[in-house]
Structure formats: C-alpha cells, structure tokens
N, C-alpha and C. Protein backbone atom coordinates (compact mmCIF):
# COMPACT_ATOMS: atom_id res chain seq x y z
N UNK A 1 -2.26 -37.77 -159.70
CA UNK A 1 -2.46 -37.95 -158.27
C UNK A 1 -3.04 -36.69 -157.65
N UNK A 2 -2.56 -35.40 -158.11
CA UNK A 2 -2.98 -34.52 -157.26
C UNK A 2 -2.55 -33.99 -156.01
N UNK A 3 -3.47 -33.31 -155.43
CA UNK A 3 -3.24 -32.86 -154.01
C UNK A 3 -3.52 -33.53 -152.95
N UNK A 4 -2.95 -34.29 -152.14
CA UNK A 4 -3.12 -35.37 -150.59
C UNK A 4 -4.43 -35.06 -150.57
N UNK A 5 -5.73 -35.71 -149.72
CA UNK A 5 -6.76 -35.34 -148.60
C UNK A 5 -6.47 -36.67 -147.29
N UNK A 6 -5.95 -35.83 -146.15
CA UNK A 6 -6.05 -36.40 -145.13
C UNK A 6 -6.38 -36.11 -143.79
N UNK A 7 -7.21 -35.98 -142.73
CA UNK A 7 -7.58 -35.58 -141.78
C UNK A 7 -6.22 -35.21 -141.02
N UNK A 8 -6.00 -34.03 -140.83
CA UNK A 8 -5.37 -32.87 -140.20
C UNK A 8 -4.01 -32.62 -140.84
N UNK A 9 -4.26 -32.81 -142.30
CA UNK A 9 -3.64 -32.50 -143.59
C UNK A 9 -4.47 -31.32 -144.10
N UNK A 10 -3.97 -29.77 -144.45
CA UNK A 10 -4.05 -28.84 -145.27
C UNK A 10 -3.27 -28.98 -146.16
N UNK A 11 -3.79 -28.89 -147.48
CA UNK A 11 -2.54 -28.99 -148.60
C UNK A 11 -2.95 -27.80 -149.33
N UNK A 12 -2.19 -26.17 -149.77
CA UNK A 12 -2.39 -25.30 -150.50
C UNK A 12 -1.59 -25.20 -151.75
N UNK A 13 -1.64 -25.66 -152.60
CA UNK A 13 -0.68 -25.26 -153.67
C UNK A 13 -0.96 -23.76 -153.80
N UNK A 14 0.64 -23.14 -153.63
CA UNK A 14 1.14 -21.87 -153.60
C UNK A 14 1.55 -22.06 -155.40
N UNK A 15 1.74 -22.75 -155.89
CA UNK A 15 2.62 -22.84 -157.37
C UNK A 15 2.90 -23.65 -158.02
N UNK A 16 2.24 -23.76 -159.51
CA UNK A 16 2.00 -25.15 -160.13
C UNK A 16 3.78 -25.25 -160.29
N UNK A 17 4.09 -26.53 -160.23
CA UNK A 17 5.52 -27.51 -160.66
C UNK A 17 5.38 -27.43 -161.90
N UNK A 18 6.60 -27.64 -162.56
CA UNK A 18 6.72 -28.37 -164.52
C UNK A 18 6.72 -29.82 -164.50
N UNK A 19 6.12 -30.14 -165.55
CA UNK A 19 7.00 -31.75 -166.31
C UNK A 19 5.81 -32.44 -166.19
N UNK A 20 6.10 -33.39 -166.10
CA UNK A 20 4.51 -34.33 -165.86
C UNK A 20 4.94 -35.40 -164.93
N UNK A 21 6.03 -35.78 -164.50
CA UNK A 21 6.68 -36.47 -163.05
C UNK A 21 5.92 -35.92 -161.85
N UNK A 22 5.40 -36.76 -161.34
CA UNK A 22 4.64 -36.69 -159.63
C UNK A 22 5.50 -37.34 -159.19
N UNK A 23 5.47 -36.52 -157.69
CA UNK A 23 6.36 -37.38 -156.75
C UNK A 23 5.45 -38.62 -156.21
N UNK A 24 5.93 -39.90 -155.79
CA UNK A 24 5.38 -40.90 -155.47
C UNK A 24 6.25 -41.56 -154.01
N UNK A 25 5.43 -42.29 -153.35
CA UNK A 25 6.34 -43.18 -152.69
C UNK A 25 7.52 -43.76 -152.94
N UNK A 26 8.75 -43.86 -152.65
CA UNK A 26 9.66 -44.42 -152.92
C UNK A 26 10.74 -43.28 -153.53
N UNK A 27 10.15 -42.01 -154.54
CA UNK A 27 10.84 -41.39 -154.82
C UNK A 27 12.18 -40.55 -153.80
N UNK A 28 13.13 -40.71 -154.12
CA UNK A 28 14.41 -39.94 -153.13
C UNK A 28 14.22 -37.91 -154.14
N UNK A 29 13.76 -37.38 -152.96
CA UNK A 29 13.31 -35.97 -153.27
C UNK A 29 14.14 -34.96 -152.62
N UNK A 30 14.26 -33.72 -153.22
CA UNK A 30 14.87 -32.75 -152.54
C UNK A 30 13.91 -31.49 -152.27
N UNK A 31 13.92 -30.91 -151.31
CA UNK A 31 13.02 -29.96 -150.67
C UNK A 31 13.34 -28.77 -150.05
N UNK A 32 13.08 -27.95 -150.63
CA UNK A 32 13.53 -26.40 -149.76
C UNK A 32 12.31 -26.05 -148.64
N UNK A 33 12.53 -25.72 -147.64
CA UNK A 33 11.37 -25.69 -147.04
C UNK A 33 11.63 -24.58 -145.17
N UNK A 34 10.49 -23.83 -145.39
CA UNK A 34 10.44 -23.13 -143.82
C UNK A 34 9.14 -23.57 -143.05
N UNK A 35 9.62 -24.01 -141.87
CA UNK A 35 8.67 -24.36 -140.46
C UNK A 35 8.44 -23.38 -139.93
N UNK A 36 6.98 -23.28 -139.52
CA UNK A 36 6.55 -22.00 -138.34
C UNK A 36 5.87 -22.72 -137.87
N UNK A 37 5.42 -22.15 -136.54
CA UNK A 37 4.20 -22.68 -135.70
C UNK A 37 3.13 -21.54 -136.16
N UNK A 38 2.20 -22.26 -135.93
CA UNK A 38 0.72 -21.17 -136.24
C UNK A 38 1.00 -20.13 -136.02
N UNK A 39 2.04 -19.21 -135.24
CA UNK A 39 1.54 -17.76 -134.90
C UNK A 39 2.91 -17.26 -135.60
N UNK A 40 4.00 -17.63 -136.39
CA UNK A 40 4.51 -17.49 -137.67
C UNK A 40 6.01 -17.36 -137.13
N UNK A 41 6.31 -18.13 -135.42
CA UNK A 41 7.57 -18.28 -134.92
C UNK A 41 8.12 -19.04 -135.95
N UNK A 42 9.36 -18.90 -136.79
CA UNK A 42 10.09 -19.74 -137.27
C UNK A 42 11.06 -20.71 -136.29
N UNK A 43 10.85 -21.73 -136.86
CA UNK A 43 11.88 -22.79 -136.47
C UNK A 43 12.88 -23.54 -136.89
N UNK A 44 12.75 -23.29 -138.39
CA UNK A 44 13.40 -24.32 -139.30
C UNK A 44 13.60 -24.00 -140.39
N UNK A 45 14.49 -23.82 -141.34
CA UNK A 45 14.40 -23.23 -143.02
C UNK A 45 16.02 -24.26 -143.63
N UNK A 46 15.31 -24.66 -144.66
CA UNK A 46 17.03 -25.08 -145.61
C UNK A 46 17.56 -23.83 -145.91
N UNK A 47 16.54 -22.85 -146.35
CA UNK A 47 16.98 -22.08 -147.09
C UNK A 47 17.99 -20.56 -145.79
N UNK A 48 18.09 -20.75 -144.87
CA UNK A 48 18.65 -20.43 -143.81
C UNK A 48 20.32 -20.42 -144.19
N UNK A 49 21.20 -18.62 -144.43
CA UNK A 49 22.23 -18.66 -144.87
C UNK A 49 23.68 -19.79 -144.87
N UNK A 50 23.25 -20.26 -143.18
CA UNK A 50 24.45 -21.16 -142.49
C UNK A 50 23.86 -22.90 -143.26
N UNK A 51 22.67 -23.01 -144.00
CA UNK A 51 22.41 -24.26 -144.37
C UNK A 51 22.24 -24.47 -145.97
N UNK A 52 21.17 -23.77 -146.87
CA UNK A 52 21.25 -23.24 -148.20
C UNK A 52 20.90 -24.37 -148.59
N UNK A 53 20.74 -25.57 -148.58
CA UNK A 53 20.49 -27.03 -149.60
C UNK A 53 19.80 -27.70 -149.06
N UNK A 54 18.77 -28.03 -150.10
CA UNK A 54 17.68 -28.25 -149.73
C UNK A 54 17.85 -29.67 -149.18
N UNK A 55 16.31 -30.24 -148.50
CA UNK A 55 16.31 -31.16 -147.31
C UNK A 55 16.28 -32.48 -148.53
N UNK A 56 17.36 -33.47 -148.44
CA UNK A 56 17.08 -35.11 -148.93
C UNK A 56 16.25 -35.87 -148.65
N UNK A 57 15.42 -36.97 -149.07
CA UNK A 57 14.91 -37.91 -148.25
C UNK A 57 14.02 -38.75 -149.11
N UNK A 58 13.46 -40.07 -148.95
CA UNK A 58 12.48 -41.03 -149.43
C UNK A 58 11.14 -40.75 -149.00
N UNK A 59 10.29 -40.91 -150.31
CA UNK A 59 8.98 -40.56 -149.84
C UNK A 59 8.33 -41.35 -149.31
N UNK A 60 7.65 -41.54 -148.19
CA UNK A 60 6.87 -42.38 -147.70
C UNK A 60 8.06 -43.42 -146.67
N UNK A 61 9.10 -42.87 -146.20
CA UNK A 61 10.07 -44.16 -145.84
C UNK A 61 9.66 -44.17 -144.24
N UNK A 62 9.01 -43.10 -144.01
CA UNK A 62 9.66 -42.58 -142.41
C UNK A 62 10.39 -41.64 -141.89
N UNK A 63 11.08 -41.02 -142.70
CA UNK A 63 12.51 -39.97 -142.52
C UNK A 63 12.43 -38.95 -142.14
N UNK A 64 10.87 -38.34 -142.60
CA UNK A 64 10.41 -36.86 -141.95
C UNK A 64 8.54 -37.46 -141.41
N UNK A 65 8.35 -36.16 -140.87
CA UNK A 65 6.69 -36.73 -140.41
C UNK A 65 5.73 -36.89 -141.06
N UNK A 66 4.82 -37.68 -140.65
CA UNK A 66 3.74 -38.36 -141.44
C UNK A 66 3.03 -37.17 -142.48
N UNK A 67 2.89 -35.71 -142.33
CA UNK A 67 2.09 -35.10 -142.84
C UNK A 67 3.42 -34.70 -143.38
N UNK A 68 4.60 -34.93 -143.93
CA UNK A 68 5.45 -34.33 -144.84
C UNK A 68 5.35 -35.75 -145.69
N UNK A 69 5.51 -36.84 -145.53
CA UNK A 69 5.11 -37.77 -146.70
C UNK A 69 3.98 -38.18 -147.08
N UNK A 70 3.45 -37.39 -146.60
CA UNK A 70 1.73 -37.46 -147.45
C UNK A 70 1.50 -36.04 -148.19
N UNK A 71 1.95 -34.81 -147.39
CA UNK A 71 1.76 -33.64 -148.33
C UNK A 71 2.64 -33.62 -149.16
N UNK A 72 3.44 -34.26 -149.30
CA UNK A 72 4.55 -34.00 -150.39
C UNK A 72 4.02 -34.72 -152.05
N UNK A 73 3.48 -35.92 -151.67
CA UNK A 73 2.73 -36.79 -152.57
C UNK A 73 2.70 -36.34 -153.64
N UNK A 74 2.76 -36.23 -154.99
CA UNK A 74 1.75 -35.56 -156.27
C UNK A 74 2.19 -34.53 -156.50
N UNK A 75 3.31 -33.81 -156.48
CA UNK A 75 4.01 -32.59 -156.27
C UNK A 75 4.93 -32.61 -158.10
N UNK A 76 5.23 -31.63 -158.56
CA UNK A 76 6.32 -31.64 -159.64
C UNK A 76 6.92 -30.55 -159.38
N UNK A 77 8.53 -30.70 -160.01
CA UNK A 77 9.39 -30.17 -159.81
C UNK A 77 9.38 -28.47 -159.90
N UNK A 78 9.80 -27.78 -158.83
CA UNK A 78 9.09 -26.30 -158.64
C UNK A 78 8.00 -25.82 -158.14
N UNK A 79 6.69 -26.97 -157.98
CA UNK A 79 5.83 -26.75 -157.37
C UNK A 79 5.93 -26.26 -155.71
N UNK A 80 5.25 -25.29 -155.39
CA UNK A 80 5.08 -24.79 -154.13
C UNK A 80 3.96 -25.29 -152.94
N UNK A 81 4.33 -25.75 -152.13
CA UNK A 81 3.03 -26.04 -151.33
C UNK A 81 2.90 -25.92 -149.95
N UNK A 82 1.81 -24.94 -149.06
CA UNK A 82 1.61 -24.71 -147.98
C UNK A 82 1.01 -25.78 -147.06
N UNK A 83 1.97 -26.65 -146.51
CA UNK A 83 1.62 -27.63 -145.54
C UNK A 83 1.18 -27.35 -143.85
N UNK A 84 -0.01 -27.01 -143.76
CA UNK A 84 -0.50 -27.25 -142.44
C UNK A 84 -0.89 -28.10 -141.84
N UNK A 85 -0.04 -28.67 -140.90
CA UNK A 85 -0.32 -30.34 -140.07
C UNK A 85 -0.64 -30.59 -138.71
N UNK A 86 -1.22 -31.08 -138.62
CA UNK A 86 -1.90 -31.47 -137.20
C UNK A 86 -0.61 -32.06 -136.11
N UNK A 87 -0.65 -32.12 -135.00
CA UNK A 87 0.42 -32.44 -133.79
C UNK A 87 0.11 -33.73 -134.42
N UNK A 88 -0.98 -34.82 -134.62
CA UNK A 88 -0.95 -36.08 -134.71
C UNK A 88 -0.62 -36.60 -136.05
N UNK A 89 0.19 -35.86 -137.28
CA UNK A 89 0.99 -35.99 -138.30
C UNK A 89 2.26 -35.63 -138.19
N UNK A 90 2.46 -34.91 -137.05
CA UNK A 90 3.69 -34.19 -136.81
C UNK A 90 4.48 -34.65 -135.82
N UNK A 91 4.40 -33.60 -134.57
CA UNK A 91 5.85 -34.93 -133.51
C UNK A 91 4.59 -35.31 -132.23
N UNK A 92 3.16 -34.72 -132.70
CA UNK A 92 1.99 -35.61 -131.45
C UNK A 92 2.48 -34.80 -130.46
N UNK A 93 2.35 -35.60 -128.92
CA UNK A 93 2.87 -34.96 -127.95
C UNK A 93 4.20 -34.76 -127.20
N UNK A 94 4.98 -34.95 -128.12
CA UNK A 94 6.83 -34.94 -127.84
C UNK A 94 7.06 -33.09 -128.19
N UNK A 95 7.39 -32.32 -127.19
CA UNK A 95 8.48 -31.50 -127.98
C UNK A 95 9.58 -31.59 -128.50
N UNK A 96 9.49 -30.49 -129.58
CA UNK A 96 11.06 -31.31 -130.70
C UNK A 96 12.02 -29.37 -130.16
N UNK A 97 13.20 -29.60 -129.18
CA UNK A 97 13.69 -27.70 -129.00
C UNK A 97 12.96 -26.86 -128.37
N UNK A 98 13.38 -26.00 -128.50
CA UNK A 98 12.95 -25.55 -127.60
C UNK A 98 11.44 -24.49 -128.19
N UNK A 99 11.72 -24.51 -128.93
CA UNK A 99 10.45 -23.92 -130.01
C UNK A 99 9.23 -24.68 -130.24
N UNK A 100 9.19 -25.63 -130.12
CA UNK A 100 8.02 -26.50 -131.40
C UNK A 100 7.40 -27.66 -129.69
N UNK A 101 6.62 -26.52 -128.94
CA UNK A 101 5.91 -27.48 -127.97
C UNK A 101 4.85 -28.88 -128.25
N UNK A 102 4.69 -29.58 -127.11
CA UNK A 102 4.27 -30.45 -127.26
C UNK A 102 2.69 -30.23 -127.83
N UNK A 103 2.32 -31.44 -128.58
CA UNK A 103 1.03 -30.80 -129.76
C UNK A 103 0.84 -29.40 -130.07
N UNK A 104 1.70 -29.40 -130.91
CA UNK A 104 1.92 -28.18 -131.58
C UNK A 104 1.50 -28.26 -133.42
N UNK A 105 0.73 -27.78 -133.89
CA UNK A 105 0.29 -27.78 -135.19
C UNK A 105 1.38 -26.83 -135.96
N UNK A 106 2.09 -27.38 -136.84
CA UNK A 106 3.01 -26.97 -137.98
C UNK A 106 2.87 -26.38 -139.15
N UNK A 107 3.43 -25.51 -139.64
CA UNK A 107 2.98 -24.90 -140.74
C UNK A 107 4.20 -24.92 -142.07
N UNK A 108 4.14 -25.42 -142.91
CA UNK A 108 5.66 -25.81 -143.89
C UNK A 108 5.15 -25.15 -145.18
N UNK A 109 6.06 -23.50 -145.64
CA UNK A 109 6.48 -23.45 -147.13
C UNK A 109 7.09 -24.59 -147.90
N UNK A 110 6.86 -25.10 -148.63
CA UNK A 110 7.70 -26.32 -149.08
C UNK A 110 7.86 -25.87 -150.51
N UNK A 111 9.20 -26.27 -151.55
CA UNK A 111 9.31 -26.39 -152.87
C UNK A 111 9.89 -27.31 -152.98
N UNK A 112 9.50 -28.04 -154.12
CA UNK A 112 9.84 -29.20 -154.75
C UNK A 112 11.34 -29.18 -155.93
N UNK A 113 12.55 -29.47 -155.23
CA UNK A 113 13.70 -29.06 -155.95
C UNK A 113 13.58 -30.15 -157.19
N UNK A 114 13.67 -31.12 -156.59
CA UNK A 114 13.99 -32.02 -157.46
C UNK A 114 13.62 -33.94 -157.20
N UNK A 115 13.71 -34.93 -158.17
CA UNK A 115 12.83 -36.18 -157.93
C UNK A 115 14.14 -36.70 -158.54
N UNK A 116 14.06 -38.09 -157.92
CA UNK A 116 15.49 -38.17 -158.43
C UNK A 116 15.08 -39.76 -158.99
C-alpha cells in the first residue's frame, strides 16, 4: 500500500516499521503520537508523563480525523510518520480548546505501536 496521497494530506515517513503487516481499514491500532499547530505550539502527546499509552482506535471507523485514518493507512509496526493535515481533514472550522483555532492546519509525530 504504501504512503496515503490525498489533497491536504502530507505524509513524511520519519522511519521505516518491521514485518510485512500494513495497517488497513478495519485494523484496531495503537499510536503514540504529538499534535502541534504549524508554529510548533503543542497540544496533545500520549506520550505526555500524566498519560504514557498510546492512543486505541479502528482504522477508517471515524474515531479520530479524516487525515489520521488516511495517514495512518500502510504503516508497520514502529514505523514513524510526520502527518501534516489540512483544517478540512481535521476539525474544518470548529475549534477543538483552547489551543487548536478554528481552521487550523495540524501537524502529528505519529508511531505505529502496534496492529492488532
């Protein structure tokens, strides 16, 4: 499968994964991962002392935003990947806190813990 291509999808692999398992739709995945906005405000980390475990969820279900189940796509276990997403993959024009304004473009370290 590879790396996503989707209009206001950046996908950088930071670090090839092992095994020969791609993540796919449907897969239930685990994810370590830090949010910034473009100018490198953090907002969000699993890896954040008070949280430490990485994020659960189904690929492609709905559960996180459109440009996290599409960049996640094609990924193996350990692989690293720099997700930059457009407001209209992300939360559009809703602010999410007080951090992450309305159309706001996202920026996600992501690692691929595990495919279950």
């Amino acid at each position: 499968m590879g790396v996503p291509q989707l209009d206001g999808l950046e996908v950088v692999v930071l670090a090839e994964g092992t095994g020969t398992r791609e993540t796919k739709r449907g897969d239930q995945i685990e994810v370590h991962y830090t949010g910034t906005l473009l100018d490198g405000t953090k907002f969000d980390s699993s890896r954040d002392p008070n949280r430490g475990d990485p994020l659960a969820f189904k690929v492609g279900s709905g559960q996180v935003i459109k440009g996290w189940d599409e960049g996640l796509l094609g990924m193996k276990v350990g692989e690293k990947r720099k997700l930059t997403i457009s407001p209209e993959l992300a939360y559009g024009n809703q602010a999410v806190g007080p951090i992450i304004k309305a159309n706001s473009t996202l920026v996600f370290d992501t690692e691929l813990v595990n495919i279950k």
